[in-house]
N, C-alpha and C. Protein backbone atom coordinates (compact mmCIF):
# COMPACT_ATOMS: atom_id res chain seq x y z
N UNK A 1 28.28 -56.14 29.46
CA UNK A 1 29.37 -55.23 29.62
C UNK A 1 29.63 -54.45 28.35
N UNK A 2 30.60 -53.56 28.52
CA UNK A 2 31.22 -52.73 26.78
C UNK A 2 32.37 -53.12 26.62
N UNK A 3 32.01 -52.92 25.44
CA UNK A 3 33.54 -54.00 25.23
C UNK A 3 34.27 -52.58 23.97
N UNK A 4 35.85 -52.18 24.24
CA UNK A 4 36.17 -51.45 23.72
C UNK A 4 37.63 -52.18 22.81
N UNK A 5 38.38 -50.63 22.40
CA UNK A 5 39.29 -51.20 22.15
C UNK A 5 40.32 -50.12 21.93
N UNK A 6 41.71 -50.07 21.74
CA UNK A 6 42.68 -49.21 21.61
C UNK A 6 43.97 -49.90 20.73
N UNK A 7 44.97 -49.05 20.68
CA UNK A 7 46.34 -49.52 19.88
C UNK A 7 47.20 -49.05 20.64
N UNK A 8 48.07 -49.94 21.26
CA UNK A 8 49.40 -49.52 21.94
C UNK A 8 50.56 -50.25 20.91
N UNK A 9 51.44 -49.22 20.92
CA UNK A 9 52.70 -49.53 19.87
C UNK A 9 53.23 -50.31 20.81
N UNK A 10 55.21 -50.62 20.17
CA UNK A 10 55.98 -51.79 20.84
C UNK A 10 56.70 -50.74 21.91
N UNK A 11 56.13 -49.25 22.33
CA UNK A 11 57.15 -49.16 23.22
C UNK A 11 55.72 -48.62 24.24
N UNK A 12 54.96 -49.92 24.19
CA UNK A 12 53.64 -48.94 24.98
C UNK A 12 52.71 -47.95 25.30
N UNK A 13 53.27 -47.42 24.34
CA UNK A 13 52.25 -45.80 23.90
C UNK A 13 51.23 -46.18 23.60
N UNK A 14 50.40 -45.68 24.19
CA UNK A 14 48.78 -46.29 23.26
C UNK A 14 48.61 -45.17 22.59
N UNK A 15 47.84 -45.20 21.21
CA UNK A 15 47.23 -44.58 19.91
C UNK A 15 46.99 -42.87 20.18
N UNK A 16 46.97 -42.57 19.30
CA UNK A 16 46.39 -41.00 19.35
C UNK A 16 45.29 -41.04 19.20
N UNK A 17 44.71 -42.31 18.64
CA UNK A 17 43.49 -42.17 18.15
C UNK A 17 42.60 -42.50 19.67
N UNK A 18 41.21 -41.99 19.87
CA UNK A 18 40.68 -42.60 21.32
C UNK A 18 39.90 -43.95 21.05
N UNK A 19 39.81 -44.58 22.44
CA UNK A 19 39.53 -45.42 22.62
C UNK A 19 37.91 -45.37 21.89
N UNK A 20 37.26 -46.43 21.21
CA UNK A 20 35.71 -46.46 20.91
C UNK A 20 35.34 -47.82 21.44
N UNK A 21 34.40 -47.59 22.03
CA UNK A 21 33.20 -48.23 23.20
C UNK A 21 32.12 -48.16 22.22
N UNK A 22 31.95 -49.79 22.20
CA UNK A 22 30.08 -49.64 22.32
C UNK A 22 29.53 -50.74 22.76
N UNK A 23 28.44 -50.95 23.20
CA UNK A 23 27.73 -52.59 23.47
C UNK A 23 27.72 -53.66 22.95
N UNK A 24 27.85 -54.38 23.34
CA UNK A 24 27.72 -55.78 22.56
C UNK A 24 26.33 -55.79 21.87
N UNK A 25 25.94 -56.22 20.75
CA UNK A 25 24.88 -56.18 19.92
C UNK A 25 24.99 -57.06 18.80
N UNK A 26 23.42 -57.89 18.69
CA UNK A 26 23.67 -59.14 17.90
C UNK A 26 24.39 -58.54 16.69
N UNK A 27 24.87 -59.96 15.82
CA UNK A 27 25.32 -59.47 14.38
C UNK A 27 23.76 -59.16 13.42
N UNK A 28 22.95 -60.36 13.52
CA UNK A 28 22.19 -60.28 12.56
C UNK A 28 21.25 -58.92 12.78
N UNK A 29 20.45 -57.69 11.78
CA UNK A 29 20.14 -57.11 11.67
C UNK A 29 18.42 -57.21 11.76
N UNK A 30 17.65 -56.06 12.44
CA UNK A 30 16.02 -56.41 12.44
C UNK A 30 15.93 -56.33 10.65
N UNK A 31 15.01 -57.37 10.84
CA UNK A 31 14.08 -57.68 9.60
C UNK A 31 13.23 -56.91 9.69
N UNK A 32 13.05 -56.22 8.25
CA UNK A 32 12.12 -55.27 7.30
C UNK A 32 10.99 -55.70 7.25
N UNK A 33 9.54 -55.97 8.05
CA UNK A 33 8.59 -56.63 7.50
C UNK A 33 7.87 -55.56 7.04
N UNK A 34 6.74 -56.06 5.80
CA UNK A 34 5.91 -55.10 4.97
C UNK A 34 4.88 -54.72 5.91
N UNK A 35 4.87 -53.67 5.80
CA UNK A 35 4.06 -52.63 6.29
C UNK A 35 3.90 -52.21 7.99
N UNK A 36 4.99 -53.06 9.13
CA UNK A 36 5.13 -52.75 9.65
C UNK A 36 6.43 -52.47 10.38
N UNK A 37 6.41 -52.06 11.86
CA UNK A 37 8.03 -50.92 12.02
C UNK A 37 7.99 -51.89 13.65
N UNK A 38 9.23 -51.40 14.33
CA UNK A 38 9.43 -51.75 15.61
C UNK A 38 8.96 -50.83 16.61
N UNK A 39 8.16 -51.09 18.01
CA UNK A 39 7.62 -50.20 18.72
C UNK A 39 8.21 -49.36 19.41
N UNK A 40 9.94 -49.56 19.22
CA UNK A 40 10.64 -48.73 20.03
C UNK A 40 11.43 -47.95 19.30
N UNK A 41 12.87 -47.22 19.48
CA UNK A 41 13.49 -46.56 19.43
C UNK A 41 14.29 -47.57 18.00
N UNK A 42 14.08 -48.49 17.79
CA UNK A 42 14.80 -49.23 16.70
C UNK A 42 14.14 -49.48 15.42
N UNK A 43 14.62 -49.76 13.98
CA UNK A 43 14.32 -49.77 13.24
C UNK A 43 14.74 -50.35 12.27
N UNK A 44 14.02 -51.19 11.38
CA UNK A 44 13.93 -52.61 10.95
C UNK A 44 15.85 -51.71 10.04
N UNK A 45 16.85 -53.15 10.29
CA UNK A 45 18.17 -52.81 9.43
C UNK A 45 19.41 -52.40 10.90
N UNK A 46 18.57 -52.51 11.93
CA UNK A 46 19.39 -51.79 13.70
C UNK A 46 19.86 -53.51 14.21
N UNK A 47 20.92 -53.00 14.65
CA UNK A 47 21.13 -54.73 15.36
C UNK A 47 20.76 -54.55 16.78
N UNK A 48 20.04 -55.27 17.51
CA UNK A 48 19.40 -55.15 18.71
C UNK A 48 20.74 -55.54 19.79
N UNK A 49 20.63 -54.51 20.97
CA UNK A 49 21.67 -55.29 21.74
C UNK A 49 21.03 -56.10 22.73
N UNK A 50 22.47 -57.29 23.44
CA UNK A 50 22.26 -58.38 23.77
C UNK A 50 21.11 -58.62 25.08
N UNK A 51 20.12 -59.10 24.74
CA UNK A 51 19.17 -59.17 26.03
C UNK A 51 17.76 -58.66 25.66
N UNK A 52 18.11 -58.09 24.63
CA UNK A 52 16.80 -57.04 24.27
C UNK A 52 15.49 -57.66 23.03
N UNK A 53 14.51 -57.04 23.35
CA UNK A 53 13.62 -57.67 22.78
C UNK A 53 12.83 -56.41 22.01
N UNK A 54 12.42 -56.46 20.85
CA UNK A 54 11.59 -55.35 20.56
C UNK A 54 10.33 -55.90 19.67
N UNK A 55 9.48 -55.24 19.84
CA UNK A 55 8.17 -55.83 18.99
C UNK A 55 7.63 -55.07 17.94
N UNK A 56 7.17 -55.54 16.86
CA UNK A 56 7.14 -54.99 16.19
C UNK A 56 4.85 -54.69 15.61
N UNK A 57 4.49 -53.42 14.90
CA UNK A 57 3.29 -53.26 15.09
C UNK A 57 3.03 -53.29 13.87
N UNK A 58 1.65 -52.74 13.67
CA UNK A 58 1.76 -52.63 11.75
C UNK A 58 1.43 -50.72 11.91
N UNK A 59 1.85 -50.53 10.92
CA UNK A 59 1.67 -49.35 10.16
C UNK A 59 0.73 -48.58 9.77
N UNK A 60 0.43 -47.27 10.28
CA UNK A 60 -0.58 -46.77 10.13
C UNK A 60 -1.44 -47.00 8.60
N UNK A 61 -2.58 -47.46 8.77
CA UNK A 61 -3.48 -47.84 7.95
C UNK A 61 -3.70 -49.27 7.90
N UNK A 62 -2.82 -49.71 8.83
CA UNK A 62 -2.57 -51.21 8.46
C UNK A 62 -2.84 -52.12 9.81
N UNK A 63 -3.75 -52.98 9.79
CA UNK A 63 -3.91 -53.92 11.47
C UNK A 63 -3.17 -55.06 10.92
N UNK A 64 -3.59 -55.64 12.35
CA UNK A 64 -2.76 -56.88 11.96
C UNK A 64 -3.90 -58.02 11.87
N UNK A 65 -3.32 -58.92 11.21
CA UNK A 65 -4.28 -60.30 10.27
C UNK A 65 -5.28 -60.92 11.31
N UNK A 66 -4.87 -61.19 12.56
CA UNK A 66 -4.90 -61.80 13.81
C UNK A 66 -5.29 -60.77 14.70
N UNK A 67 -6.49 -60.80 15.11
CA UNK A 67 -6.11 -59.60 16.00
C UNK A 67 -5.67 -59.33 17.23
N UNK A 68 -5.07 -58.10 17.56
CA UNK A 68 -3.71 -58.16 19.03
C UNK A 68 -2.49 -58.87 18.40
N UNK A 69 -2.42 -59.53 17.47
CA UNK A 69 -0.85 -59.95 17.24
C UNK A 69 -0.01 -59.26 16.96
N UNK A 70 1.32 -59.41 17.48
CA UNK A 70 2.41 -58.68 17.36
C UNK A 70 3.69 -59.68 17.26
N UNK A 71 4.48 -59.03 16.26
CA UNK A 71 5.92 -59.83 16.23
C UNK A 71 6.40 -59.47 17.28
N UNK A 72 7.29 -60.05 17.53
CA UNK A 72 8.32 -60.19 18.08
C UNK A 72 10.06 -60.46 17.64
N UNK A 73 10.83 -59.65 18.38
CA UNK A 73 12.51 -59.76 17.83
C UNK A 73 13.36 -59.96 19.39
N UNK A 74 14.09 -60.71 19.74
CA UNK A 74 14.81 -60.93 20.88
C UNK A 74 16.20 -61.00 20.23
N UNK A 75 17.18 -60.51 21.19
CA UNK A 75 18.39 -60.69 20.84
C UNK A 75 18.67 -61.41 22.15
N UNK A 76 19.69 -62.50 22.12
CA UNK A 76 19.76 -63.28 23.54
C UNK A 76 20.97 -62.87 24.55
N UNK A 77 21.34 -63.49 25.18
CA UNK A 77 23.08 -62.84 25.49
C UNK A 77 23.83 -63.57 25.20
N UNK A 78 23.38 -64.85 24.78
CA UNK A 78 24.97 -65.24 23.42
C UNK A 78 25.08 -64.17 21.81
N UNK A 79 23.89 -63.28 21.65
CA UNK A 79 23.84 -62.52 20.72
C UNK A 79 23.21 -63.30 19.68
N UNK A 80 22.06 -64.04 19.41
CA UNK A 80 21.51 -65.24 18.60
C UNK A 80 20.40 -63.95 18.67
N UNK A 81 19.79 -64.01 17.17
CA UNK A 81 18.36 -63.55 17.14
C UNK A 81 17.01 -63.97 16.79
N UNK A 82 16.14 -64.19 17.06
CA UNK A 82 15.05 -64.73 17.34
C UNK A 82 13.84 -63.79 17.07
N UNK A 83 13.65 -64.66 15.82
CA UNK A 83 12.12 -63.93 15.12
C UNK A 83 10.85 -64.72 15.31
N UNK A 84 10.23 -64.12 15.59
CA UNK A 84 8.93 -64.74 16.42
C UNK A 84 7.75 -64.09 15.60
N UNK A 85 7.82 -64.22 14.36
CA UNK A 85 6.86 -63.64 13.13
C UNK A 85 5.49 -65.07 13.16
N UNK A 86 5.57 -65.99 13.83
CA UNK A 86 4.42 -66.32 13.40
C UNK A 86 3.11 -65.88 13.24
N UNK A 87 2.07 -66.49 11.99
CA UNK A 87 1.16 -65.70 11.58
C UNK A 87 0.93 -63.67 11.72
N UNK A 88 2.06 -62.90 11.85
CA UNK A 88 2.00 -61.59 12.04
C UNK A 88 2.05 -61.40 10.50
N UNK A 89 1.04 -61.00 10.40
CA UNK A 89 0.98 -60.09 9.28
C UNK A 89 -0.08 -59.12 9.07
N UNK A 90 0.42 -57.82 8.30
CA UNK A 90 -0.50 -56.57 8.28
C UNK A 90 -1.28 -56.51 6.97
N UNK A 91 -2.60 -56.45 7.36
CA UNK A 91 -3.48 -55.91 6.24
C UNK A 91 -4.30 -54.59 6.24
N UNK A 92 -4.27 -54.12 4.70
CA UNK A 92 -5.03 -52.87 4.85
C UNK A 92 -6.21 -52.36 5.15
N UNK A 93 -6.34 -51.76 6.15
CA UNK A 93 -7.21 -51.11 7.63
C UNK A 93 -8.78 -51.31 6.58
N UNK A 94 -9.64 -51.89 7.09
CA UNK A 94 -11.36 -51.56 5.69
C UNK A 94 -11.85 -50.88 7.04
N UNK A 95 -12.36 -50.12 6.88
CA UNK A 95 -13.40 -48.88 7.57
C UNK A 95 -14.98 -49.56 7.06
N UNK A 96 -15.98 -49.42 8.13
CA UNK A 96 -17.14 -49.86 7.74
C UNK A 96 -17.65 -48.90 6.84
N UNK A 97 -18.63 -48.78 6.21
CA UNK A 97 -19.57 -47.54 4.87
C UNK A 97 -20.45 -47.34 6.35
N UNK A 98 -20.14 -45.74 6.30
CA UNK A 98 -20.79 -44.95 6.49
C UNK A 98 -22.42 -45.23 5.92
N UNK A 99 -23.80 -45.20 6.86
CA UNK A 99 -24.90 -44.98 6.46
C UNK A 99 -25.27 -43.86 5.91
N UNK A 100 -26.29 -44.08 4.97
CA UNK A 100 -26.92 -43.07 4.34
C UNK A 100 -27.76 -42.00 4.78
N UNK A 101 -27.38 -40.72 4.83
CA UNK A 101 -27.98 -39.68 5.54
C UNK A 101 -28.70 -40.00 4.57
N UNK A 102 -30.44 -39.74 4.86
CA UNK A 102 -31.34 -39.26 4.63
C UNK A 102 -31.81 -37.72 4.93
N UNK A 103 -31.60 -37.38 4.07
CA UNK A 103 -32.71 -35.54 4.02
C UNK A 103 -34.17 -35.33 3.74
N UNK A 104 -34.82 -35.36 4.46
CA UNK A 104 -36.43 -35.01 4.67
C UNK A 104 -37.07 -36.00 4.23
N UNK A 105 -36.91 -37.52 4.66
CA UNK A 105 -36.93 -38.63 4.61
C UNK A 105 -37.76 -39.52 5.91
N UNK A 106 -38.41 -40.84 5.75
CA UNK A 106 -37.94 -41.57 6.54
C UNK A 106 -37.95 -43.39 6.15
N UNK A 107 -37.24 -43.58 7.11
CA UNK A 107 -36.55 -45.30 6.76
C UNK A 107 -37.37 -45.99 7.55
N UNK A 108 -38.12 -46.95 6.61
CA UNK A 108 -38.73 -48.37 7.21
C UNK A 108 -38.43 -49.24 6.85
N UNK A 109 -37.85 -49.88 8.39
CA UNK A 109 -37.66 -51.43 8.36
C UNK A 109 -35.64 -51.38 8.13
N UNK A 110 -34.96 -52.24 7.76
CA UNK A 110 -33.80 -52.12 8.25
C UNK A 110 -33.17 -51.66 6.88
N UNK A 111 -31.96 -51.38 7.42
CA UNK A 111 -31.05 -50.45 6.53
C UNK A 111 -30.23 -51.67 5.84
N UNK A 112 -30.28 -51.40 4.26
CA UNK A 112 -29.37 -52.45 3.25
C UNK A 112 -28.09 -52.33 3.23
């Protein structure tokens, strides 16, 4: 549900000020991990609201240690958050070496 709120004085007037609405959403905040971000619309320092789960990837240039692993962040609907970082971690992307063009060449036997 949303849960809001207002000010009514002692003769029942409620506030000039308006009412502000927003969702219920855990307290604790997504965790910052190095070198990677969350796959959705949220971003590590966002408090996730209640029910929601977001996962998190690594960062361009960056895979992950494991491969296909992905964190995980759940917020529950008592609002408890749940980090599911095991073994996720990002390392920096190695690209294989390019072979050696040869120009007016040729190669026998296998390439070093």
């Amino acid at each position: 549900g949303v849960h809001g709120w207002g000010i009514r004085d002692s003769r029942g007037q409620w506030s000039k000020r308006p009412v502000q609405c927003s969702a219920p959403r855990c307290q604790e905040r997504l965790p910052d991990i190095v070198n990677a971000a969350p796959t959705s619309d949220y971003k590590a320092g966002d408090r996730l609201l209640l029910n929601a789960t977001v996962q998190y990837e690594c960062s361009l240039g960056y895979t992950p240690k494991t491969e296909g692993k992905l964190g995980t962040v759940t917020c529950s609907s008592q609002g408890d958050l749940t980090i599911a970082m095991d073994n996720f971690e990002c390392v920096p992307l190695v690209c294989p070496l390019l072979p050696t063009i040869m120009y007016h060449g040729t190669l026998i036997g296998p390439a070093a």
